[in-house]
N, C-alpha and C. Protein backbone atom coordinates (compact mmCIF):
# COMPACT_ATOMS: atom_id res chain seq x y z
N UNK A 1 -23.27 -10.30 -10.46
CA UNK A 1 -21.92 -10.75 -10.22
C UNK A 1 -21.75 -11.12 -8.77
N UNK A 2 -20.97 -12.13 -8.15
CA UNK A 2 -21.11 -12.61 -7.25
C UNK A 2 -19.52 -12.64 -7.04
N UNK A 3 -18.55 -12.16 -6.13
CA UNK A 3 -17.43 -11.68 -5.72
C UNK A 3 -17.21 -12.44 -4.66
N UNK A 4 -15.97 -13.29 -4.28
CA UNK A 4 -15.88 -13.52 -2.99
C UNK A 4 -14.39 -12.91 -2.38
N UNK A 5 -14.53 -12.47 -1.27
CA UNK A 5 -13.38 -11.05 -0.64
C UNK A 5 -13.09 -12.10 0.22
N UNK A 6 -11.89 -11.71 0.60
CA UNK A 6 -10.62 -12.23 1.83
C UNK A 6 -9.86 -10.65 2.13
N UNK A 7 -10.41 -10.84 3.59
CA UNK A 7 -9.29 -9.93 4.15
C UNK A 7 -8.22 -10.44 4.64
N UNK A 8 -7.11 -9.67 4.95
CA UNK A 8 -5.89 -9.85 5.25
C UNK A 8 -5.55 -9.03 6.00
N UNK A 9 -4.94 -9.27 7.12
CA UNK A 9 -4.29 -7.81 8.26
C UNK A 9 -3.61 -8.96 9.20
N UNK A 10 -2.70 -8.59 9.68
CA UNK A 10 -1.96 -8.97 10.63
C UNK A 10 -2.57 -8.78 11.94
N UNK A 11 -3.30 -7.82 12.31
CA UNK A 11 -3.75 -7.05 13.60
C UNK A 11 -5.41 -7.84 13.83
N UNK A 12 -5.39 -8.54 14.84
CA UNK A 12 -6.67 -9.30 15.18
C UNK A 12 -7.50 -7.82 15.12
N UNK A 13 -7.38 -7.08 15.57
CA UNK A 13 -8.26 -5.70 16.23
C UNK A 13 -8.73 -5.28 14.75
N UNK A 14 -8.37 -5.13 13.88
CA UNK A 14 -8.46 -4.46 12.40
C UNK A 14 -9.05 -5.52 11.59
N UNK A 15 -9.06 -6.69 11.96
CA UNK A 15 -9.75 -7.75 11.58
C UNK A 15 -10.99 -7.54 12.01
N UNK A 16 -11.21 -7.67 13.06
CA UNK A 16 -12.43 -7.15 13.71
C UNK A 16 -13.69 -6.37 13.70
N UNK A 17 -13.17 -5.25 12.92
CA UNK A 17 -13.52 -4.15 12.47
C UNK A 17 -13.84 -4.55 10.91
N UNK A 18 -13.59 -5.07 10.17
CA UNK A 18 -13.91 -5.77 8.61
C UNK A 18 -15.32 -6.08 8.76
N UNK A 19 -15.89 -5.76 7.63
CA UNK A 19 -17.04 -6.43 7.42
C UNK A 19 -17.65 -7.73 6.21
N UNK A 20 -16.30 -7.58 5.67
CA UNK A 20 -16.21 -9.23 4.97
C UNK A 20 -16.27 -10.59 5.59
N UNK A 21 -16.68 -11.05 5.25
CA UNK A 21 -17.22 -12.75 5.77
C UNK A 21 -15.68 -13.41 5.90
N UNK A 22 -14.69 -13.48 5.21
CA UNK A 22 -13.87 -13.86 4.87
C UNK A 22 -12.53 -13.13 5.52
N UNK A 23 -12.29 -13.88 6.86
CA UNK A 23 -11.02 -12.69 7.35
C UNK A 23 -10.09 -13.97 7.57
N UNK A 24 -8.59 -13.16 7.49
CA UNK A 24 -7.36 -14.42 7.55
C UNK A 24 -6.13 -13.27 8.61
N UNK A 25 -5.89 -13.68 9.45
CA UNK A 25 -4.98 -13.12 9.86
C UNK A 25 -3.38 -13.34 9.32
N UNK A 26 -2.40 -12.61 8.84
CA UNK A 26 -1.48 -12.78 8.02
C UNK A 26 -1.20 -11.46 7.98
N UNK A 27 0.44 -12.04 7.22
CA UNK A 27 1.37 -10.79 6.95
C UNK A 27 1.60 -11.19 5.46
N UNK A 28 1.67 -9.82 4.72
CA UNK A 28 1.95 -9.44 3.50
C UNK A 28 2.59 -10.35 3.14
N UNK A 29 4.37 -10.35 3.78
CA UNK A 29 5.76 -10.79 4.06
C UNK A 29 5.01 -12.94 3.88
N UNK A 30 4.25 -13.25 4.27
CA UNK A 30 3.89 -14.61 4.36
C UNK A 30 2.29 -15.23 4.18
N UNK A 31 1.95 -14.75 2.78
CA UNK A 31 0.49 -15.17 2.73
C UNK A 31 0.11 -16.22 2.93
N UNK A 32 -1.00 -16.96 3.94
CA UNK A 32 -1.45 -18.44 4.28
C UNK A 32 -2.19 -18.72 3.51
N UNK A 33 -2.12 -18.30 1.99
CA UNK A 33 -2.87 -19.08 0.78
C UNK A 33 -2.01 -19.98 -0.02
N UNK A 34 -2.52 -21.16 -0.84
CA UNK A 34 -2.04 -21.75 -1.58
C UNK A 34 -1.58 -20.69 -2.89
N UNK A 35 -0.68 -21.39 -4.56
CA UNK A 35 -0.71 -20.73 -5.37
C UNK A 35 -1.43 -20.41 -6.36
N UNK A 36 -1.51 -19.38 -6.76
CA UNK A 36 -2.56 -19.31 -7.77
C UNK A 36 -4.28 -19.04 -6.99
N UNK A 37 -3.84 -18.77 -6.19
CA UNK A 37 -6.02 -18.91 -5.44
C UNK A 37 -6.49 -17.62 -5.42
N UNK A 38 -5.98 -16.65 -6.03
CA UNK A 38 -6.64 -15.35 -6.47
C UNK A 38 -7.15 -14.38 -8.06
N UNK A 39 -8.01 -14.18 -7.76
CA UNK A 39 -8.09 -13.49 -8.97
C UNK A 39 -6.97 -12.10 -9.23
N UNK A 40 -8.12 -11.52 -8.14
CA UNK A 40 -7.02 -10.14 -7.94
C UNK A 40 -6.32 -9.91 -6.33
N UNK A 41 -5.44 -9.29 -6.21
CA UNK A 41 -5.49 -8.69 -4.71
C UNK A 41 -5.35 -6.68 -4.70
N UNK A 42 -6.02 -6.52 -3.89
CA UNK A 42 -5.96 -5.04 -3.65
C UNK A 42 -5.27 -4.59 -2.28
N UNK A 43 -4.45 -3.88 -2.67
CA UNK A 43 -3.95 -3.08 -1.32
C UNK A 43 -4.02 -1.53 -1.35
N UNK A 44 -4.75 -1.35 -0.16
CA UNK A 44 -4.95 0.16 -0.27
C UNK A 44 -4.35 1.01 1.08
N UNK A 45 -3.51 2.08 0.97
CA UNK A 45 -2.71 3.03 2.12
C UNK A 45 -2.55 1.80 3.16
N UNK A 46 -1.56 0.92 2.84
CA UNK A 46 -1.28 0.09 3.68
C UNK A 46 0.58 -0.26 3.22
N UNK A 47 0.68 -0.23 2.11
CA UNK A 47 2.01 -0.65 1.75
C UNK A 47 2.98 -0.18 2.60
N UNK A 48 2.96 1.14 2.98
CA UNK A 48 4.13 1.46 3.78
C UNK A 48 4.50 1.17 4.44
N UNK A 49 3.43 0.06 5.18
CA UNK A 49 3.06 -0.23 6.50
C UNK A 49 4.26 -1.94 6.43
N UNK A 50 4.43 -1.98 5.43
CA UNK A 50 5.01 -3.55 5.20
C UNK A 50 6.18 -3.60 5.34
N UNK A 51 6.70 -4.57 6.57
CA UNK A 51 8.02 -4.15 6.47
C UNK A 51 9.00 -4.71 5.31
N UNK A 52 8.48 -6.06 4.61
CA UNK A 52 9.99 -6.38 3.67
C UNK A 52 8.93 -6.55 2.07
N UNK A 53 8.76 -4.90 1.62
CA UNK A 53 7.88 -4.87 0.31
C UNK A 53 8.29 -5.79 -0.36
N UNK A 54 9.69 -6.44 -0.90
CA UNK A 54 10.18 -7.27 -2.02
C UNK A 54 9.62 -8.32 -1.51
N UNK A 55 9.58 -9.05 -0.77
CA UNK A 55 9.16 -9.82 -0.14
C UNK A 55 8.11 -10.32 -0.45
N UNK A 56 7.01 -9.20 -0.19
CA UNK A 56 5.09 -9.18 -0.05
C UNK A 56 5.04 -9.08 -1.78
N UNK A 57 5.89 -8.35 -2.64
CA UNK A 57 5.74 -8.00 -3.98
C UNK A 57 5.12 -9.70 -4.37
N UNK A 58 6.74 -10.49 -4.47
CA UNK A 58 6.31 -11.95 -4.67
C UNK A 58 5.57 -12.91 -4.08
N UNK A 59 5.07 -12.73 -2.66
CA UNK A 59 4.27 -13.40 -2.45
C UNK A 59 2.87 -13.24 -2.87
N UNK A 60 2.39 -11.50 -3.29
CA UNK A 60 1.21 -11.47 -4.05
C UNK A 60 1.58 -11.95 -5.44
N UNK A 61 2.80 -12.01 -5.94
CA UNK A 61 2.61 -12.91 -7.12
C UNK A 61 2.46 -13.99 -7.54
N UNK A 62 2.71 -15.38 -6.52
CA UNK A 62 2.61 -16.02 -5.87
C UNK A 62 0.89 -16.89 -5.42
N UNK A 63 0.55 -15.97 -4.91
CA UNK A 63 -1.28 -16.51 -5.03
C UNK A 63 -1.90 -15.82 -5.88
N UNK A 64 -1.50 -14.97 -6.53
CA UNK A 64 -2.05 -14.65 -8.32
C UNK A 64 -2.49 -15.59 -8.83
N UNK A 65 -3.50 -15.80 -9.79
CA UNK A 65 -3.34 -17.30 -10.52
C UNK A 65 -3.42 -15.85 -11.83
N UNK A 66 -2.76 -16.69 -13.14
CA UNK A 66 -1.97 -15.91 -14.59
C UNK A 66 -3.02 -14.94 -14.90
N UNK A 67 -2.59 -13.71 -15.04
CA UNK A 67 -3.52 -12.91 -15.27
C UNK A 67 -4.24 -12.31 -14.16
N UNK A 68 -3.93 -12.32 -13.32
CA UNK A 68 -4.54 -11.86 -12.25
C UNK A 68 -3.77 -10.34 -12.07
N UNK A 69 -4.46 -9.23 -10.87
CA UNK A 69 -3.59 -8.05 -11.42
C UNK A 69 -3.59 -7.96 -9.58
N UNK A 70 -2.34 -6.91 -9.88
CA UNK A 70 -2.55 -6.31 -8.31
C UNK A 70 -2.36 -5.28 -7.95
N UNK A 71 -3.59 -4.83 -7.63
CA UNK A 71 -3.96 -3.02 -7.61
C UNK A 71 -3.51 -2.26 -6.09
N UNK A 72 -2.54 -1.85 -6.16
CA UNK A 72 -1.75 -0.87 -5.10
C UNK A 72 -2.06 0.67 -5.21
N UNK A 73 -2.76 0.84 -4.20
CA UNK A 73 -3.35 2.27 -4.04
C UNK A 73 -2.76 3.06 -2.94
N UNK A 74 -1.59 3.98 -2.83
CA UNK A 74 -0.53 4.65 -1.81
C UNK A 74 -0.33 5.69 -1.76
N UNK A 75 0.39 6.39 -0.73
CA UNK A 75 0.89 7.71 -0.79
C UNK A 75 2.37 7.69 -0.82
N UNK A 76 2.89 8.71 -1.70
CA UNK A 76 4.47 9.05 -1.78
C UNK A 76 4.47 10.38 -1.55
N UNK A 77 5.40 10.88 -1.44
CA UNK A 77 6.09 11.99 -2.20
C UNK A 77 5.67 12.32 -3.47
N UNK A 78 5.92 13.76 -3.73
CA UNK A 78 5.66 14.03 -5.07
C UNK A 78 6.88 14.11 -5.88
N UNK A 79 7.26 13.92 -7.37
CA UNK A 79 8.07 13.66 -8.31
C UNK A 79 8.85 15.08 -8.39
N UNK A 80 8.64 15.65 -8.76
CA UNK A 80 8.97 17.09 -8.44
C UNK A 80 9.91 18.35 -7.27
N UNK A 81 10.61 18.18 -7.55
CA UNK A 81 11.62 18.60 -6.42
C UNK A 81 11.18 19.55 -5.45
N UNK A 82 10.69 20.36 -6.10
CA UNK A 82 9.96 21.68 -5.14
C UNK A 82 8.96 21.32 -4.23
N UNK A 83 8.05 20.94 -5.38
CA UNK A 83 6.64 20.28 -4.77
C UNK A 83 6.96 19.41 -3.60
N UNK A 84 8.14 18.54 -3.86
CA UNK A 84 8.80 17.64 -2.97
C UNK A 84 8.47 18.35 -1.25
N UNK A 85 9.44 19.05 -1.72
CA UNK A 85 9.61 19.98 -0.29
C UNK A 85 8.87 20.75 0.23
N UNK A 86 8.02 21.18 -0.49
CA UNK A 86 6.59 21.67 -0.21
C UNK A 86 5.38 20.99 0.39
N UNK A 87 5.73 19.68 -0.05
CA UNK A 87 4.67 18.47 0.57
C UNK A 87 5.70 18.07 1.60
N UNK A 88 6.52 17.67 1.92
CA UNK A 88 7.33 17.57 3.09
C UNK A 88 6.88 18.47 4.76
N UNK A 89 7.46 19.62 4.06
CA UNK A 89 6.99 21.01 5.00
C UNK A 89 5.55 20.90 5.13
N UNK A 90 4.74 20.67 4.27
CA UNK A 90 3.39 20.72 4.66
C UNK A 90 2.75 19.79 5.45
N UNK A 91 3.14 18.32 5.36
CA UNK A 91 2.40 17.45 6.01
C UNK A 91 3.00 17.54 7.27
N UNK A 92 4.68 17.73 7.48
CA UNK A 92 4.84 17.47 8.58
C UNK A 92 4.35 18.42 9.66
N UNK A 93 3.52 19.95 9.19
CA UNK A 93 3.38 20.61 9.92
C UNK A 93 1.61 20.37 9.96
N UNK A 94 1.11 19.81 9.12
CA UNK A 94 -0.32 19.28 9.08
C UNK A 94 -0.50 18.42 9.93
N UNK A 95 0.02 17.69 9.84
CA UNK A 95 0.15 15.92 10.44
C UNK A 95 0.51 16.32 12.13
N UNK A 96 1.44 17.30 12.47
CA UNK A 96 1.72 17.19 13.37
C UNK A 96 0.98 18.04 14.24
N UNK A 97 0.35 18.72 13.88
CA UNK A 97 -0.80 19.67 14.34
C UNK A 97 -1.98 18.69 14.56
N UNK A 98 -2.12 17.93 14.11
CA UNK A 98 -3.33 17.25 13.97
C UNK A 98 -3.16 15.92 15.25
N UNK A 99 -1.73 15.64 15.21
CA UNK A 99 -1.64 14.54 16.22
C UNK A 99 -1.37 15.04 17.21
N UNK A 100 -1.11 16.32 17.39
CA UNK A 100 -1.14 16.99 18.69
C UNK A 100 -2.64 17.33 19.35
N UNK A 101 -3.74 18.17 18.43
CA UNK A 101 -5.06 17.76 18.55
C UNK A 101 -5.65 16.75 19.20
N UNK A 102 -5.38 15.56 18.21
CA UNK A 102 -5.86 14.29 19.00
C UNK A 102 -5.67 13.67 19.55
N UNK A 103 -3.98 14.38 20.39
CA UNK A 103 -3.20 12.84 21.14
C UNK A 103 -2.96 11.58 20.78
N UNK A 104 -2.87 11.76 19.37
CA UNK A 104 -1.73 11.04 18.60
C UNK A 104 -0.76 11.39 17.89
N UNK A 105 0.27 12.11 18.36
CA UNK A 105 1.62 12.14 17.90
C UNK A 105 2.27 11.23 17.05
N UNK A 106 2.60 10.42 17.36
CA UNK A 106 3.38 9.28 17.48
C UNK A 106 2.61 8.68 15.69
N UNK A 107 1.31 8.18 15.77
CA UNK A 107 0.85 7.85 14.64
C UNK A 107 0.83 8.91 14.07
N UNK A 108 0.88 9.69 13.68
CA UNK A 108 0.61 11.26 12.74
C UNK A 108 1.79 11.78 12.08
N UNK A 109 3.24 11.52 13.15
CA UNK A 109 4.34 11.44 12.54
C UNK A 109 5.12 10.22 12.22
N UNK A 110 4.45 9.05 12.47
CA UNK A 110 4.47 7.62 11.52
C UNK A 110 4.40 7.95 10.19
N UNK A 111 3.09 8.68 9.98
CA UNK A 111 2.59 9.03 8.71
C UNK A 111 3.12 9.78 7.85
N UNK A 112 3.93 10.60 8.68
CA UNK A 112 4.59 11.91 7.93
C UNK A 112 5.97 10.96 7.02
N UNK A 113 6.71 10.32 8.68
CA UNK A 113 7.58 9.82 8.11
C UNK A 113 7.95 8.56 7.20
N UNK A 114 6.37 7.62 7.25
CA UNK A 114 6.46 6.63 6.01
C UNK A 114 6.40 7.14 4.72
N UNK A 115 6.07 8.58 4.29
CA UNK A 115 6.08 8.57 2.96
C UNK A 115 7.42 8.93 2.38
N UNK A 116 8.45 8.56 3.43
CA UNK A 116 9.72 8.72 2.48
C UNK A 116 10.27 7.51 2.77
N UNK A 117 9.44 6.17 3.20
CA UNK A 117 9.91 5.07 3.41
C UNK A 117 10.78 4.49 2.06
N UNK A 118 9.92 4.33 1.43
CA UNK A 118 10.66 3.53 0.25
C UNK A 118 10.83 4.65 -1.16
N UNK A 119 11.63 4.25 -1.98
CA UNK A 119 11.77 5.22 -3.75
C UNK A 119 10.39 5.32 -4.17
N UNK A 120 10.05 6.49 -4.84
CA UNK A 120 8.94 6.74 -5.94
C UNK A 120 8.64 5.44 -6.71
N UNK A 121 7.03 4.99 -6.71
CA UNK A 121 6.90 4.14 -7.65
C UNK A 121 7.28 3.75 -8.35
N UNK A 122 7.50 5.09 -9.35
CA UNK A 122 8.22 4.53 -10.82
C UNK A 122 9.82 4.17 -10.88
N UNK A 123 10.09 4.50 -9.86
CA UNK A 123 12.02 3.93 -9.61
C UNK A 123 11.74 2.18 -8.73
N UNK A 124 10.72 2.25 -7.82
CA UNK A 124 10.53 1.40 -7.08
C UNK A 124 10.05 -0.25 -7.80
N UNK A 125 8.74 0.31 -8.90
CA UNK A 125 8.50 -0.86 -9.34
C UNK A 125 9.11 -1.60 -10.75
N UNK A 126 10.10 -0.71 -10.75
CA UNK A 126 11.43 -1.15 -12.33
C UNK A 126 11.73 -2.19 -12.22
N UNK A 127 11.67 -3.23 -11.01
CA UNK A 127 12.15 -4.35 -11.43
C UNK A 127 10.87 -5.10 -10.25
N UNK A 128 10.03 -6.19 -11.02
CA UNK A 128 9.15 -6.55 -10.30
C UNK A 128 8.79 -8.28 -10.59
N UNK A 129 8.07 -9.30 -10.77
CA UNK A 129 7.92 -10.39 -11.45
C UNK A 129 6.79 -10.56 -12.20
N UNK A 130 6.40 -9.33 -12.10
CA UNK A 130 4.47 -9.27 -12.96
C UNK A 130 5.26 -8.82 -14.66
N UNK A 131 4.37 -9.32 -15.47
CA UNK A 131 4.18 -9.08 -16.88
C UNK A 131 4.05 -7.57 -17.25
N UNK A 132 3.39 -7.04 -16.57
CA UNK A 132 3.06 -5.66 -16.85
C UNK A 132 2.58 -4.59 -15.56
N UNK A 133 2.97 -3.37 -15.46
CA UNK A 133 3.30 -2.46 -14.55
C UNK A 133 2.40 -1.08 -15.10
N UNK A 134 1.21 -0.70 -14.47
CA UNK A 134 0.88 0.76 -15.07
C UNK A 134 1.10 1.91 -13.74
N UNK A 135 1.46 2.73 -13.54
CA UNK A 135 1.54 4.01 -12.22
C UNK A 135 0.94 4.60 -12.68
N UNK A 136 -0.13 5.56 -12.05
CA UNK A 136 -1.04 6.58 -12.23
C UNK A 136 -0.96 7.61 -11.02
N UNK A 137 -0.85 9.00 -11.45
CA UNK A 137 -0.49 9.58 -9.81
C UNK A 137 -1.67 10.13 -10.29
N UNK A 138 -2.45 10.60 -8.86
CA UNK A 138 -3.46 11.41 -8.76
C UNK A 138 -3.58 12.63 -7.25
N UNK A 139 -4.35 13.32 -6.68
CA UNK A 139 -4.36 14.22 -5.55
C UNK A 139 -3.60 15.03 -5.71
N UNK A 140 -3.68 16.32 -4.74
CA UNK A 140 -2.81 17.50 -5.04
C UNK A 140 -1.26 16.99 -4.84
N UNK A 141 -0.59 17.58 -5.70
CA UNK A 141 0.58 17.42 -5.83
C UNK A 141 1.22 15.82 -6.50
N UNK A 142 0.12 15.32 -7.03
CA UNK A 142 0.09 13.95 -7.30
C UNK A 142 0.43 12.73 -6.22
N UNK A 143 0.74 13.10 -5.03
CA UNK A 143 1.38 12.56 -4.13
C UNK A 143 0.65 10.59 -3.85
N UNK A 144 -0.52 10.74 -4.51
CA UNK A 144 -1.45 9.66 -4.11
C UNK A 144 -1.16 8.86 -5.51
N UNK A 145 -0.67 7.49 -5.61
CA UNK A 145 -0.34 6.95 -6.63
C UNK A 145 -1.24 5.32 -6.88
N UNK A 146 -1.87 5.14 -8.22
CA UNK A 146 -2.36 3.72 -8.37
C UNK A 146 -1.26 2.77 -8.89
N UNK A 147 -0.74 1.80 -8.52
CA UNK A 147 -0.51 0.59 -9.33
C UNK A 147 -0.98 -0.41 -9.73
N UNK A 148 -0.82 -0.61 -11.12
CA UNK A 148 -2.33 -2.18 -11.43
C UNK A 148 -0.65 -3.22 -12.18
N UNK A 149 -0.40 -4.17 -11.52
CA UNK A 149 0.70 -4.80 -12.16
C UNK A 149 -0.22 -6.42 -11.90
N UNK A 150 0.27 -6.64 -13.34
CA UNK A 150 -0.33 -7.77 -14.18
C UNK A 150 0.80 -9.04 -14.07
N UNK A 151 -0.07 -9.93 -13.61
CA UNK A 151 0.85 -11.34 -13.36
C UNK A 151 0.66 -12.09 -15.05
């Protein structure tokens, strides 16, 4: 099988660092592809990072060509109220221990505080322009979620 990859990042520096043949500098928010010129697209622990998701939703639908899927791999919150607050309390005292360690603060409680950026998947992707929508939570506390939504 013979695959051809396109990266995507906004950040020349993170481009850089790719080891795909195929790098495009771009934002989610404004893909520099024509329509239809993908099979699939994958995004992985990056979504949070986007600032106008509705936005990036349709533009990966957008260079989809029919049938194409788009696999979103993220962290939330967990569904669960307790657990909620339990993963709350925990990362922020994980996360922040850790960016104190490494003299990164600042990114460590980025991290803490994007996972209450946007609603839970399953409230989040209720209204979308793909054909079909699957959520899969996985990791402790389920907090780590797949989406495969079908154009």
């Amino acid at each position: 099988l013979n695959f051809e990859t396109t990266a995507v990042d906004p950040d020349k520096k993170m481009l850089e660092l790719n080891t795909f043949e195929n790098k495009v500098q771009g934002f989610a928010e404004d893909l520099p592809f024509e329509d239809n010129s993908f099979d699939n697209v994958f995004c992985s622990f990056v979504w949070r990072n986007v600032s106008n998701t509705n936005k990036a939703l349709h533009e990966v639908y957008r260079v989809l060509k029919p049938g194409g899927k788009f696999v979103l791999l993220d962290m939330t919150r967990p569904k669960n109220l307790f657990l909620r607050v339990l993963h709350k309390i925990g990362t922020f005292t994980v996360l922040h221990l850790i960016g104190l360690v490494t003299f990164n603060l600042k990114e460590y409680r980025f991290l803490h505080n994007s996972l209450d950026k946007y609603p839970q998947p399953e409230e989040y992707f209720q209204t979308h322009p793909f054909q079909y929508c699957n959520i899969d939570r996985m990791g402790l506390f389920n907090f780590v979620y797949l989406a495969v939504l079908t154009k």
